[in-house]
PDB file of N, CA and C in Angstrom:
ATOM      1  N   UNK A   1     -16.138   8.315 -15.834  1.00  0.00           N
ATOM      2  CA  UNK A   1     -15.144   7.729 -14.950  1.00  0.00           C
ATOM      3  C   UNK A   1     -15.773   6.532 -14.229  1.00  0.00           C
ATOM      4  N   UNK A   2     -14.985   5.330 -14.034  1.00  0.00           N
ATOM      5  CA  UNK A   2     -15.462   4.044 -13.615  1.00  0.00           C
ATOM      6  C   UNK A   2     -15.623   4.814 -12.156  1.00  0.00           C
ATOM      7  N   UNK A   3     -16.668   3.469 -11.848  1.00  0.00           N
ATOM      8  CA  UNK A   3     -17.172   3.867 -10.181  1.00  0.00           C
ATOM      9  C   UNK A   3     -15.797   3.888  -9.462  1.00  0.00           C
ATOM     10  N   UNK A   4     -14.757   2.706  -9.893  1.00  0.00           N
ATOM     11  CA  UNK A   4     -13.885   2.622  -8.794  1.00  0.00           C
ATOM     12  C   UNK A   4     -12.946   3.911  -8.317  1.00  0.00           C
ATOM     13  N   UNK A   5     -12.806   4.575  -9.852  1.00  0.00           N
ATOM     14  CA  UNK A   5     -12.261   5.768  -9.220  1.00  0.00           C
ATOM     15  C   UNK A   5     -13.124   7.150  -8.706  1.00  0.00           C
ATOM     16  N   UNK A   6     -14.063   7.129  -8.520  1.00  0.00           N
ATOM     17  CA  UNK A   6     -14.751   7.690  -7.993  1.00  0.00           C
ATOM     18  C   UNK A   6     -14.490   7.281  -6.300  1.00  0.00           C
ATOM     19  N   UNK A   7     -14.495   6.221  -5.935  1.00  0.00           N
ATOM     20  CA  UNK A   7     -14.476   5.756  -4.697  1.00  0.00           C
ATOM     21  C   UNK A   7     -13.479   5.970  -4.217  1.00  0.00           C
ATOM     22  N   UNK A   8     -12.227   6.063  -5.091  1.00  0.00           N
ATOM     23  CA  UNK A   8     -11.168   6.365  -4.635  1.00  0.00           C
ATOM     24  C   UNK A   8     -10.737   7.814  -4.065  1.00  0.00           C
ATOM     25  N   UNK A   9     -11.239   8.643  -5.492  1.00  0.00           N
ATOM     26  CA  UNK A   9     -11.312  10.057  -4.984  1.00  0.00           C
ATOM     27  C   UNK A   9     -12.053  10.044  -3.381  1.00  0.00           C
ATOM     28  N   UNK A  10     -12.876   9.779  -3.213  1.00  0.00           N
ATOM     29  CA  UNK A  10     -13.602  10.226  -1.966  1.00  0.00           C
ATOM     30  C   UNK A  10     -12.674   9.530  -0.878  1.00  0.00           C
ATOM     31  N   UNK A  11     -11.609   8.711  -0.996  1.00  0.00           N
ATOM     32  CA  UNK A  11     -10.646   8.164  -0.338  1.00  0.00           C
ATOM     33  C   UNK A  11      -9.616   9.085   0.340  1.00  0.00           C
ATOM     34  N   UNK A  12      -9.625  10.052  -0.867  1.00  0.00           N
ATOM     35  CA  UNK A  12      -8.549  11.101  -0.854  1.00  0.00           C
ATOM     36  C   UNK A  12      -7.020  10.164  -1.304  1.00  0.00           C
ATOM     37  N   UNK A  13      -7.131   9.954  -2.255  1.00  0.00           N
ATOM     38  CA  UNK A  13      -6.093   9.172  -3.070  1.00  0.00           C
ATOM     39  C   UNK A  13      -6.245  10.128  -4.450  1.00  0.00           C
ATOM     40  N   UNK A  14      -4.869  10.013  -4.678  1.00  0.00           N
ATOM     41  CA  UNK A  14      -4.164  11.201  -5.939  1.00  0.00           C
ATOM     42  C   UNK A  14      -4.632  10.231  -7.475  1.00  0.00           C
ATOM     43  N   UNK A  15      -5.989  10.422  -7.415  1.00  0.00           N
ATOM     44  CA  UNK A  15      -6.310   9.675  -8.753  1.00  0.00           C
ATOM     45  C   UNK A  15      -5.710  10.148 -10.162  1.00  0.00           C
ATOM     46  N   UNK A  16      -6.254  11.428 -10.143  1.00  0.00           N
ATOM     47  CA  UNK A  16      -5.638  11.914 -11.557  1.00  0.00           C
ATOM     48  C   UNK A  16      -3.763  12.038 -11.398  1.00  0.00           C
ATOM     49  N   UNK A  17      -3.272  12.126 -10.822  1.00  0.00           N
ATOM     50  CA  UNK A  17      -1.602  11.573 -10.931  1.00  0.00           C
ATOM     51  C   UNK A  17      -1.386  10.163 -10.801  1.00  0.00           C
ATOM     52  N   UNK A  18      -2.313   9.368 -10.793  1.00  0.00           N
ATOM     53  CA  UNK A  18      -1.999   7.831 -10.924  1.00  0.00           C
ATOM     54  C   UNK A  18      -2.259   7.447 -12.259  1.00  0.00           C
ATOM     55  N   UNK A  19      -3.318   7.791 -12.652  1.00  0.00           N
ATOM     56  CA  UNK A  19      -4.089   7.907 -14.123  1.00  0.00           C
ATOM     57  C   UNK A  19      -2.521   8.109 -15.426  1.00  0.00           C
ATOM     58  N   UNK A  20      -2.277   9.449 -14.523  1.00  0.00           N
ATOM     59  CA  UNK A  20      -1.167  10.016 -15.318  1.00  0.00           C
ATOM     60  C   UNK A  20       0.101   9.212 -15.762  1.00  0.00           C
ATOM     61  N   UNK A  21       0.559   8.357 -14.776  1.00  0.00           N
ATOM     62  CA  UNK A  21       1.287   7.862 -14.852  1.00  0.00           C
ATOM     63  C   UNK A  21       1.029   6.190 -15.730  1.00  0.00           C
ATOM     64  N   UNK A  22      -0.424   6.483 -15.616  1.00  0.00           N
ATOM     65  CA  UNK A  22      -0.684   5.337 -16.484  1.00  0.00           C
ATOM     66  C   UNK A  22      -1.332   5.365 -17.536  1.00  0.00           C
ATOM     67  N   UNK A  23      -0.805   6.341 -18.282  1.00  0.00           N
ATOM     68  CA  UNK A  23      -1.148   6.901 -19.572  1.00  0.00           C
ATOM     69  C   UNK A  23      -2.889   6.969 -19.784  1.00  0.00           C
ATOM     70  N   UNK A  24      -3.583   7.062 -18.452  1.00  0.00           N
ATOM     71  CA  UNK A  24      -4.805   7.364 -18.569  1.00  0.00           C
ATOM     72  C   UNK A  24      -5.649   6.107 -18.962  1.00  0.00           C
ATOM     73  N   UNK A  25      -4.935   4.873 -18.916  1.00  0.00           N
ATOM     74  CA  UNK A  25      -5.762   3.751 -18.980  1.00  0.00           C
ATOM     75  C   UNK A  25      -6.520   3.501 -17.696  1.00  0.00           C
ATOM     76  N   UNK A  26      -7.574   3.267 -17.890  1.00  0.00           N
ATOM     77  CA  UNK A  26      -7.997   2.821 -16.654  1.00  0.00           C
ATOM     78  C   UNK A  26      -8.350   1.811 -16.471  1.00  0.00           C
ATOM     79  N   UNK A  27      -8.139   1.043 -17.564  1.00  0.00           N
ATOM     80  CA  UNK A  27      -8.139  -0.838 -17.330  1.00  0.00           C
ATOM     81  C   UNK A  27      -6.957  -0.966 -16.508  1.00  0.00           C
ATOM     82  N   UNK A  28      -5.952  -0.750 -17.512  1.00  0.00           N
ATOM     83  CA  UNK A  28      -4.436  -0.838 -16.775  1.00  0.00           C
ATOM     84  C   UNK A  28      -4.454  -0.980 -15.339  1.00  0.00           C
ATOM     85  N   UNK A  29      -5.287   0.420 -15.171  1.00  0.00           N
ATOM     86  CA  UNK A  29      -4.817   0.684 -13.592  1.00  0.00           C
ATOM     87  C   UNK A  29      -5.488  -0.167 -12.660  1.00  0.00           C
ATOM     88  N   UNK A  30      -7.015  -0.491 -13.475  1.00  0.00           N
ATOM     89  CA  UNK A  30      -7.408  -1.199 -12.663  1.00  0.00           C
ATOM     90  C   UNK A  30      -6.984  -2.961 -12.125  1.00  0.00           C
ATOM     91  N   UNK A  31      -6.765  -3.464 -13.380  1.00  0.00           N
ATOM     92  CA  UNK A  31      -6.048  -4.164 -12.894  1.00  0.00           C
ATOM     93  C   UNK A  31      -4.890  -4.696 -12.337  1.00  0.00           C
ATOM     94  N   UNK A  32      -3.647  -3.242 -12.251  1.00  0.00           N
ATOM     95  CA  UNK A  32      -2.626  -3.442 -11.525  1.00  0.00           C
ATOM     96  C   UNK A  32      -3.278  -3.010  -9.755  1.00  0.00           C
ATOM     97  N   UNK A  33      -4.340  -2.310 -10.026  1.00  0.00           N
ATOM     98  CA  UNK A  33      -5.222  -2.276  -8.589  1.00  0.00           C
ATOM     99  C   UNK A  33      -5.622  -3.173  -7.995  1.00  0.00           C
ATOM    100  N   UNK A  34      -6.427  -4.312  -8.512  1.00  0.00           N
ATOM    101  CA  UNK A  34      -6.892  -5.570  -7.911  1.00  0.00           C
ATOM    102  C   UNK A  34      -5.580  -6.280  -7.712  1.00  0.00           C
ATOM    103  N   UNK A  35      -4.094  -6.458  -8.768  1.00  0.00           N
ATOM    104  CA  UNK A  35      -3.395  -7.472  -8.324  1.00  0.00           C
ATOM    105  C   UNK A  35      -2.640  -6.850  -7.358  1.00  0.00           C
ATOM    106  N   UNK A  36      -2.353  -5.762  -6.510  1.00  0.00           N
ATOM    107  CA  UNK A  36      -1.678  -5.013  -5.483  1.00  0.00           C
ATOM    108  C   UNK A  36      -2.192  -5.318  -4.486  1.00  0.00           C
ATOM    109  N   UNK A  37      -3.791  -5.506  -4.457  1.00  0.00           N
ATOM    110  CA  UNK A  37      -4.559  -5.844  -3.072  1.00  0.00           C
ATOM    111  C   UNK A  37      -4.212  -7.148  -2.777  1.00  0.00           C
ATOM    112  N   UNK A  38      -4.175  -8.192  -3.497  1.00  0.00           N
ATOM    113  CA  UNK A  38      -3.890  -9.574  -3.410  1.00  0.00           C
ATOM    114  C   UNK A  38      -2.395  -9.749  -3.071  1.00  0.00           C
ATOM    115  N   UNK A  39      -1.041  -8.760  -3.541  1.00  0.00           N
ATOM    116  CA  UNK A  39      -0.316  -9.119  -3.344  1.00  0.00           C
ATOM    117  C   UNK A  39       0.916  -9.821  -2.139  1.00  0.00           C
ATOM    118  N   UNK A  40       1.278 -11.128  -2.531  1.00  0.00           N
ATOM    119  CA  UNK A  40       1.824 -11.513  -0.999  1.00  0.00           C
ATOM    120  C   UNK A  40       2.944 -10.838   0.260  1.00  0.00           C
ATOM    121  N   UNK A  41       3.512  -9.411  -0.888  1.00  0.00           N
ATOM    122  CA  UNK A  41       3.687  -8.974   0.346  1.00  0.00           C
ATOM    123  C   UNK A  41       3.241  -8.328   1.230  1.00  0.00           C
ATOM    124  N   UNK A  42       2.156  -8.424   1.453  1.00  0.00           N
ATOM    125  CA  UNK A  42       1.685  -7.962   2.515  1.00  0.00           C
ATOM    126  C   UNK A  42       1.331  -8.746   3.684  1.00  0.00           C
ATOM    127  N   UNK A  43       1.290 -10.005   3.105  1.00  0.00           N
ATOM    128  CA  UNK A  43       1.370 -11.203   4.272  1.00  0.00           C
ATOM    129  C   UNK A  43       2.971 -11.117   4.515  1.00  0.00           C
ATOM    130  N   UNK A  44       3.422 -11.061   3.273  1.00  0.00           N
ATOM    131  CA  UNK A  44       5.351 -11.634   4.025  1.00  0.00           C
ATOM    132  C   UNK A  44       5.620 -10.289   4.960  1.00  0.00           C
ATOM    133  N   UNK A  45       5.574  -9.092   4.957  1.00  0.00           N
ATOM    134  CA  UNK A  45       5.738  -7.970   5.790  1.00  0.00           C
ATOM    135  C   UNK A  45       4.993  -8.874   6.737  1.00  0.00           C
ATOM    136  N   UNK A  46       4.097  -8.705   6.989  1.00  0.00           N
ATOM    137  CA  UNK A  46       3.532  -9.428   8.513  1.00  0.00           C
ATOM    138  C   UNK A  46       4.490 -10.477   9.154  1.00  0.00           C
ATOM    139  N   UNK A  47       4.582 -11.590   8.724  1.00  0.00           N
ATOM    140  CA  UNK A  47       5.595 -12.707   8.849  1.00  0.00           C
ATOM    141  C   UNK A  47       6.762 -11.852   9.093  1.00  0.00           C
ATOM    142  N   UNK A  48       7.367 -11.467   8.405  1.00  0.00           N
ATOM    143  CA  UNK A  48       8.980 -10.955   8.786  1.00  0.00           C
ATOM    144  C   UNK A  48       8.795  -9.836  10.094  1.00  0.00           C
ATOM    145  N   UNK A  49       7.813  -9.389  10.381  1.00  0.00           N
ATOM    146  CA  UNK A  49       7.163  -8.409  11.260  1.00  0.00           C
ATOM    147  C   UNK A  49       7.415  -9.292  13.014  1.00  0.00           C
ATOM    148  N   UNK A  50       6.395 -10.369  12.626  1.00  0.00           N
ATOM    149  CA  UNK A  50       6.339 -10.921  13.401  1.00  0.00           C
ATOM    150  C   UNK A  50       7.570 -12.139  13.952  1.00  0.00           C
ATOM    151  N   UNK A  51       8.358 -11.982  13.051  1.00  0.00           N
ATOM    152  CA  UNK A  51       9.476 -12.844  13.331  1.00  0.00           C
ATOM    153  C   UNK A  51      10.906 -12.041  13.665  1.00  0.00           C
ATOM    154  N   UNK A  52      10.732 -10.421  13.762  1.00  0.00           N
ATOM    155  CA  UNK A  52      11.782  -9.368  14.055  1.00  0.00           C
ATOM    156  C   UNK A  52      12.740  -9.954  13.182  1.00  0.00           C
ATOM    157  N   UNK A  53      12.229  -9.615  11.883  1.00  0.00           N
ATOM    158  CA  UNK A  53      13.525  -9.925  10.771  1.00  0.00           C
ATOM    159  C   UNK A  53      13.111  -8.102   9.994  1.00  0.00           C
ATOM    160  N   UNK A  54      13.672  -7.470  11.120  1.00  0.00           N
ATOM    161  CA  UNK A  54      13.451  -5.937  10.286  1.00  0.00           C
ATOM    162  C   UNK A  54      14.109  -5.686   8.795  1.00  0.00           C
ATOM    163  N   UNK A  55      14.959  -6.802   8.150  1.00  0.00           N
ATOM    164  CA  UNK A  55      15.500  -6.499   7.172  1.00  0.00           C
ATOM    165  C   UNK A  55      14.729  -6.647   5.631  1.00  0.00           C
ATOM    166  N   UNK A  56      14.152  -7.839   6.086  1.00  0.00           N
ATOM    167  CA  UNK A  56      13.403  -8.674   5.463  1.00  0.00           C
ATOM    168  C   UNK A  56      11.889  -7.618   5.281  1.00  0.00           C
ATOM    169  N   UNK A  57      11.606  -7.316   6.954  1.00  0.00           N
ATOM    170  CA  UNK A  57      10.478  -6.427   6.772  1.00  0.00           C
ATOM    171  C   UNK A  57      10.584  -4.619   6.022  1.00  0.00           C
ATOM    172  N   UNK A  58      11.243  -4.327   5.948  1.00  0.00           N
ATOM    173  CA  UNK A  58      11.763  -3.269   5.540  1.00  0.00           C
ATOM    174  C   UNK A  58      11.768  -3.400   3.614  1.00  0.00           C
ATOM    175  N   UNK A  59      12.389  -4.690   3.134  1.00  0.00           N
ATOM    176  CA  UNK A  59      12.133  -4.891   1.665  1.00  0.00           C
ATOM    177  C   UNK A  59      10.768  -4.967   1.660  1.00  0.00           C
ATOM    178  N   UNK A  60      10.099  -5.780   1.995  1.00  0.00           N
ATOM    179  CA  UNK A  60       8.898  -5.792   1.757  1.00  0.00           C
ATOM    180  C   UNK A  60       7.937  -4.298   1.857  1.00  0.00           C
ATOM    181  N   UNK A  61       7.975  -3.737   3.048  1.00  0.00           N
ATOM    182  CA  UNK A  61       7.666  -2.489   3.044  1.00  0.00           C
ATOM    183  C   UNK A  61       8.258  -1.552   2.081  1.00  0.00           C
ATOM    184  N   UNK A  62       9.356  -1.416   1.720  1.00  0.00           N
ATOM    185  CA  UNK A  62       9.770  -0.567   0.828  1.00  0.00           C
ATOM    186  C   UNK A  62       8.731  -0.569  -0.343  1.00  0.00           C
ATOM    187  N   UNK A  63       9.052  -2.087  -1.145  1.00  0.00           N
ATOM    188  CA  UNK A  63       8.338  -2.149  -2.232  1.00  0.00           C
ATOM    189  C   UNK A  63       7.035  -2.004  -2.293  1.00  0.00           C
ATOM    190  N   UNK A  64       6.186  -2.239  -1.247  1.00  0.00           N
ATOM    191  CA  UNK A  64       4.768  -1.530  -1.153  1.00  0.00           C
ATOM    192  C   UNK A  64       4.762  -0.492  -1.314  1.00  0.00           C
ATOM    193  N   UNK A  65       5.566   0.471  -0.784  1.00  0.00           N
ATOM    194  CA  UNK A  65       5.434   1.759  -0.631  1.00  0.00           C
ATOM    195  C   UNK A  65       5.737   2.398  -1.900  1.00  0.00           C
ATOM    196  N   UNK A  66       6.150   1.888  -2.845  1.00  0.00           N
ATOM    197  CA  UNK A  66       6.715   2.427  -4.005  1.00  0.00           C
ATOM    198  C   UNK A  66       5.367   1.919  -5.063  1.00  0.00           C
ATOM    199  N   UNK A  67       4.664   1.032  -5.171  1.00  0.00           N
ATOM    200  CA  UNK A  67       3.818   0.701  -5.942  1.00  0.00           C
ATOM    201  C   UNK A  67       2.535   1.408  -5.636  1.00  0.00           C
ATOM    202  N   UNK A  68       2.478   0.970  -4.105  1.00  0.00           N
ATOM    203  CA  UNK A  68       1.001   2.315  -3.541  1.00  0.00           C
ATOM    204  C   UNK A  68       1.234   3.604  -3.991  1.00  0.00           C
ATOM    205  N   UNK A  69       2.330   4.046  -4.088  1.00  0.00           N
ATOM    206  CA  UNK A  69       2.436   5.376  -4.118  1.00  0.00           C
ATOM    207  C   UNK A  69       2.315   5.586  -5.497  1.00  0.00           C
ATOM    208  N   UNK A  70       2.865   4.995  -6.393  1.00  0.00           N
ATOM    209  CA  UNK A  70       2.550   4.900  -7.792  1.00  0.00           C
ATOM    210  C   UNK A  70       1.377   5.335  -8.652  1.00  0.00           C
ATOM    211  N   UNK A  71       0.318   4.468  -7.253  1.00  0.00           N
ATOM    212  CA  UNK A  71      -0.694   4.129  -7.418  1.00  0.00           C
ATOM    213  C   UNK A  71      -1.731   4.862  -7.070  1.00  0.00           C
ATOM    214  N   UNK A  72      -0.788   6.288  -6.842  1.00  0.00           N
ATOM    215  CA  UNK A  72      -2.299   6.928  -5.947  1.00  0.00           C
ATOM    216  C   UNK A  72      -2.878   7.073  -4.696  1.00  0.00           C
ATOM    217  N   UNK A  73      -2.590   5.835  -3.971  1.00  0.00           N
ATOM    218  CA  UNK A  73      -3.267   5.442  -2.913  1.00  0.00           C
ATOM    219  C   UNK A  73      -3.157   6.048  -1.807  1.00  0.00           C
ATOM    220  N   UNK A  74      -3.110   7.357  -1.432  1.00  0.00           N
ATOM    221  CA  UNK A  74      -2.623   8.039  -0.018  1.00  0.00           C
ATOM    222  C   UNK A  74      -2.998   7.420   1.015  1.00  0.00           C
ATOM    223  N   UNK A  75      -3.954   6.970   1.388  1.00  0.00           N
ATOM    224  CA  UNK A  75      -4.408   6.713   2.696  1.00  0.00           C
ATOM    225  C   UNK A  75      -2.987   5.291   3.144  1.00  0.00           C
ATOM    226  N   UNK A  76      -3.153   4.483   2.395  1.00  0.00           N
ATOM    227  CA  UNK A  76      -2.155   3.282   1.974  1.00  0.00           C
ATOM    228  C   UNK A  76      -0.610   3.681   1.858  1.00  0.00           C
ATOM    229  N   UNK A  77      -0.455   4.949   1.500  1.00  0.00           N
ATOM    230  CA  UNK A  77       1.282   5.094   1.414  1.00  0.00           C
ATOM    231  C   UNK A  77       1.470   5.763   2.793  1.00  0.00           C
ATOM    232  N   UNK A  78       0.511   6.836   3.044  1.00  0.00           N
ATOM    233  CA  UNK A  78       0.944   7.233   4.437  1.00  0.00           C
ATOM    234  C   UNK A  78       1.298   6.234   5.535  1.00  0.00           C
ATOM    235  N   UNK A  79       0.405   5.459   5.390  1.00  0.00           N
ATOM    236  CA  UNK A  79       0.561   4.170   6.338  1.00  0.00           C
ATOM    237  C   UNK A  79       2.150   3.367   5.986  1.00  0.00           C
ATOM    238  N   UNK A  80       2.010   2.955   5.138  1.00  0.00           N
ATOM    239  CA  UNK A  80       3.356   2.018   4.531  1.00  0.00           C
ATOM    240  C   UNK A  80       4.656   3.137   5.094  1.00  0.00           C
ATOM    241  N   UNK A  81       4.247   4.411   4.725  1.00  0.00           N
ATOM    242  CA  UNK A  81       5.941   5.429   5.316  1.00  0.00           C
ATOM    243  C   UNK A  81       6.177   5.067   6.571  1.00  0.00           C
ATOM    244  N   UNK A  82       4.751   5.012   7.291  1.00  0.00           N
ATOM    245  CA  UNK A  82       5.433   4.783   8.952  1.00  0.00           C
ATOM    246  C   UNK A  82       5.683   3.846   8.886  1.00  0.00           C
ATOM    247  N   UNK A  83       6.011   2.848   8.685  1.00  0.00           N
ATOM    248  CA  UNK A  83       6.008   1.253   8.830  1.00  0.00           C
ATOM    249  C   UNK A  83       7.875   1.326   8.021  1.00  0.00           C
ATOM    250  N   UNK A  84       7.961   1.609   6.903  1.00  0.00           N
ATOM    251  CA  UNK A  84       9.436   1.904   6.694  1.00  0.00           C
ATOM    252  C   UNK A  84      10.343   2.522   7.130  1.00  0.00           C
ATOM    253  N   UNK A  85       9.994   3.700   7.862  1.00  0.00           N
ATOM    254  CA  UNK A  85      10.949   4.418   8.365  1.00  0.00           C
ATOM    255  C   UNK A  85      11.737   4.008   9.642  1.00  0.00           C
ATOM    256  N   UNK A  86      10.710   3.157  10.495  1.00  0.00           N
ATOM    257  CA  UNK A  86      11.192   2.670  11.841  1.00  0.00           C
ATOM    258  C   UNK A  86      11.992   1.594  11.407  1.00  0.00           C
ATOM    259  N   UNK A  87      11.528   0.797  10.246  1.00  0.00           N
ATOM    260  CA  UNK A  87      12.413  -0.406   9.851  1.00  0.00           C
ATOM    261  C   UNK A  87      13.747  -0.250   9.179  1.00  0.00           C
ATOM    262  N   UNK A  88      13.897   1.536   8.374  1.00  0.00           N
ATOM    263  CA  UNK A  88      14.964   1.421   8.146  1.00  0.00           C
ATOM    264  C   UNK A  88      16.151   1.539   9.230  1.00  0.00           C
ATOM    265  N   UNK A  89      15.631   1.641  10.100  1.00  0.00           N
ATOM    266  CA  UNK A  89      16.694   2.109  11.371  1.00  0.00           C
ATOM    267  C   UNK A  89      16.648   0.834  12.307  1.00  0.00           C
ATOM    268  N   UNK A  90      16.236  -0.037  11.695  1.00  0.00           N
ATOM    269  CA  UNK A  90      16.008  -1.679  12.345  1.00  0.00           C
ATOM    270  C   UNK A  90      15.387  -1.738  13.471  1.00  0.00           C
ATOM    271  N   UNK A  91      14.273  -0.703  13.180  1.00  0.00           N
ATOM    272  CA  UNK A  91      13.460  -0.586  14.819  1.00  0.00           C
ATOM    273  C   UNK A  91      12.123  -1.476  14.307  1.00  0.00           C
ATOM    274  N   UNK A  92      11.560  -1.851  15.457  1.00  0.00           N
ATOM    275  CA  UNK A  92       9.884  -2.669  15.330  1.00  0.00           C
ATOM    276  C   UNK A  92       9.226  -1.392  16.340  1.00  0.00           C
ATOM    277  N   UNK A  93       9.679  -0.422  16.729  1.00  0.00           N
ATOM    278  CA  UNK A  93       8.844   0.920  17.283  1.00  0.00           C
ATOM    279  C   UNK A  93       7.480   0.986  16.813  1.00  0.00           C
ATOM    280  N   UNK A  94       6.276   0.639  17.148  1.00  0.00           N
ATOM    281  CA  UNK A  94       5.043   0.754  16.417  1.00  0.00           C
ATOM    282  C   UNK A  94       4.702   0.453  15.172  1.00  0.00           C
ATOM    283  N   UNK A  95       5.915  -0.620  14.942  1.00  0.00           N
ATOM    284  CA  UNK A  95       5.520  -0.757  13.459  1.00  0.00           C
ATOM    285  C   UNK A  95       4.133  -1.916  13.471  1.00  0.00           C
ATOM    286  N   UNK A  96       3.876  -3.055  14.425  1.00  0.00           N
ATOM    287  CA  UNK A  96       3.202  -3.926  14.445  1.00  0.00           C
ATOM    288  C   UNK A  96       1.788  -3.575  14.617  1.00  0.00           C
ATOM    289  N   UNK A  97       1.459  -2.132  15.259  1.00  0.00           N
ATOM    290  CA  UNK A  97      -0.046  -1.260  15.203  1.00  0.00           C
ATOM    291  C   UNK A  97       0.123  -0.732  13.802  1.00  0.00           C
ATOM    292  N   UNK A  98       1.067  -0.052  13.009  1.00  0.00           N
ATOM    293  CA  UNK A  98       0.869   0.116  11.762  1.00  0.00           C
ATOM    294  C   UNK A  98       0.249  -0.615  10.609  1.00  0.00           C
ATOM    295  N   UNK A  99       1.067  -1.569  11.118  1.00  0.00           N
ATOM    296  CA  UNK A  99       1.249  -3.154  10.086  1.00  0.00           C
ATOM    297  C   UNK A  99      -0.362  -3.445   9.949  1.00  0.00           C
ATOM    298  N   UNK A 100      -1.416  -3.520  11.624  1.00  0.00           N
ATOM    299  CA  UNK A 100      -2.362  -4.081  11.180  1.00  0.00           C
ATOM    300  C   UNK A 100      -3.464  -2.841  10.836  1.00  0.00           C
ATOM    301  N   UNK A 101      -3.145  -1.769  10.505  1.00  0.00           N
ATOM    302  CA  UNK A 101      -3.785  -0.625  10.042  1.00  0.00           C
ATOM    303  C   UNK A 101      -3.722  -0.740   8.840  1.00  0.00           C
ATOM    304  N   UNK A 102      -2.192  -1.194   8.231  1.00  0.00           N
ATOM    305  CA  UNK A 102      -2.573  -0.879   6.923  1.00  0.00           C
ATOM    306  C   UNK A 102      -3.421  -2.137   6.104  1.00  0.00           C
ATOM    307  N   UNK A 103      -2.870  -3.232   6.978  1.00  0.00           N
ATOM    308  CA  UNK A 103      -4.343  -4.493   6.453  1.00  0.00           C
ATOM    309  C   UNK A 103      -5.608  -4.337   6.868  1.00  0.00           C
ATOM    310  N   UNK A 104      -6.079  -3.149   7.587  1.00  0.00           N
ATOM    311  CA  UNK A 104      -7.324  -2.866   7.467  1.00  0.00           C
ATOM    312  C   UNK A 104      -7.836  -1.927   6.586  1.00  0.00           C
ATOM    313  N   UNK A 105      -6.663  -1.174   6.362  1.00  0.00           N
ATOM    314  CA  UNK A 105      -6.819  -0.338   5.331  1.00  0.00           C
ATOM    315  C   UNK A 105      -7.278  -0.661   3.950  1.00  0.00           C
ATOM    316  N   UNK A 106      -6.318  -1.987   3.862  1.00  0.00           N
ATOM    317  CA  UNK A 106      -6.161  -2.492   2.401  1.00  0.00           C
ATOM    318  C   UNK A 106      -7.756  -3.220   2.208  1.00  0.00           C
ATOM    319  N   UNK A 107      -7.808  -3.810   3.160  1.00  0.00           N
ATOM    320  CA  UNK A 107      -9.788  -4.735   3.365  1.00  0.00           C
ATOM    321  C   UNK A 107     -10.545  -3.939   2.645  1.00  0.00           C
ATOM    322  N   UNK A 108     -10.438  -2.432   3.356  1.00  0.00           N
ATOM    323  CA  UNK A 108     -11.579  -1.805   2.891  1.00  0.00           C
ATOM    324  C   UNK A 108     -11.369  -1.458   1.279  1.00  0.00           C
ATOM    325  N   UNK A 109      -9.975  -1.017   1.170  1.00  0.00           N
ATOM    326  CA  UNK A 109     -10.109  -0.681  -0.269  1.00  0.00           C
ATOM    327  C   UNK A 109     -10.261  -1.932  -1.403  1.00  0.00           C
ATOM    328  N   UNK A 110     -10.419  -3.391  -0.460  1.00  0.00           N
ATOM    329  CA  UNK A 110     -10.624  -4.751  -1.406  1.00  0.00           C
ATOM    330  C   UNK A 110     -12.692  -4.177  -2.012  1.00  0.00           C
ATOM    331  N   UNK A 111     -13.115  -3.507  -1.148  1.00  0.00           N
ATOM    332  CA  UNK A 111     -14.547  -3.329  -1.514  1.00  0.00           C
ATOM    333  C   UNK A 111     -15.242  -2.532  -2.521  1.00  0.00           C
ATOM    334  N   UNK A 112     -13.792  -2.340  -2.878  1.00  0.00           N
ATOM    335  CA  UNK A 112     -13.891  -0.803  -3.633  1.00  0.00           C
ATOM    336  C   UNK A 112     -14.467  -1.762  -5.002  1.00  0.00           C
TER     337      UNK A 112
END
């Protein structure tokens, strides 16, 4: 098993059900892994965050939350749920301490 998923396990991220879903490639995964960390929504969630466009922030969050989760990534989806749930109800309730948790979150797993 590549180092990266090793690192992940110790993350406590659902490796072998991500694997699964990706027919056990682990190129695949890895590189839908590196292009998820890079991806811009996670800046546009910030922006729409910071501009109380909960609608806007809420797509964006959604679709994170559906690819992290895809992906395995628990530490990363737990985070992304709180951040959607307040937005589906068009609240900014703690979503902006979330928001920068889960970009610290995401940093660390850029090291992976």
């Amino acid at each position: 098993m590549k180092e990266l998923f090793v690192k992940l396990k110790q993350a406590e991220c659902d490796v072998e059900g991500a694997l699964a879903r990706f027919l056990d490639d682990e190129d695949l995964y890895e590189q839908f892994y590196g292009e998820l960390l890079k991806d811009p929504a996670f800046e546009n969630l910030g922006e729409a965050i910071e501009q109380g466009k909960t609608y806007e922030a809420f797509e964006y969050a959604h679709t994170l939350k559906g690819i992290i989760g895809n992906m395995g990534l628990t530490p990363l989806f737990e985070t992304v749920c709180d951040i959607v749930e307040p937005l589906r109800i068009n609240s900014l309730d703690g979503v902006k301490e979330k928001y920068a948790e889960l970009i610290s979150q995401r940093d660390k797993f850029k090291e992976f």
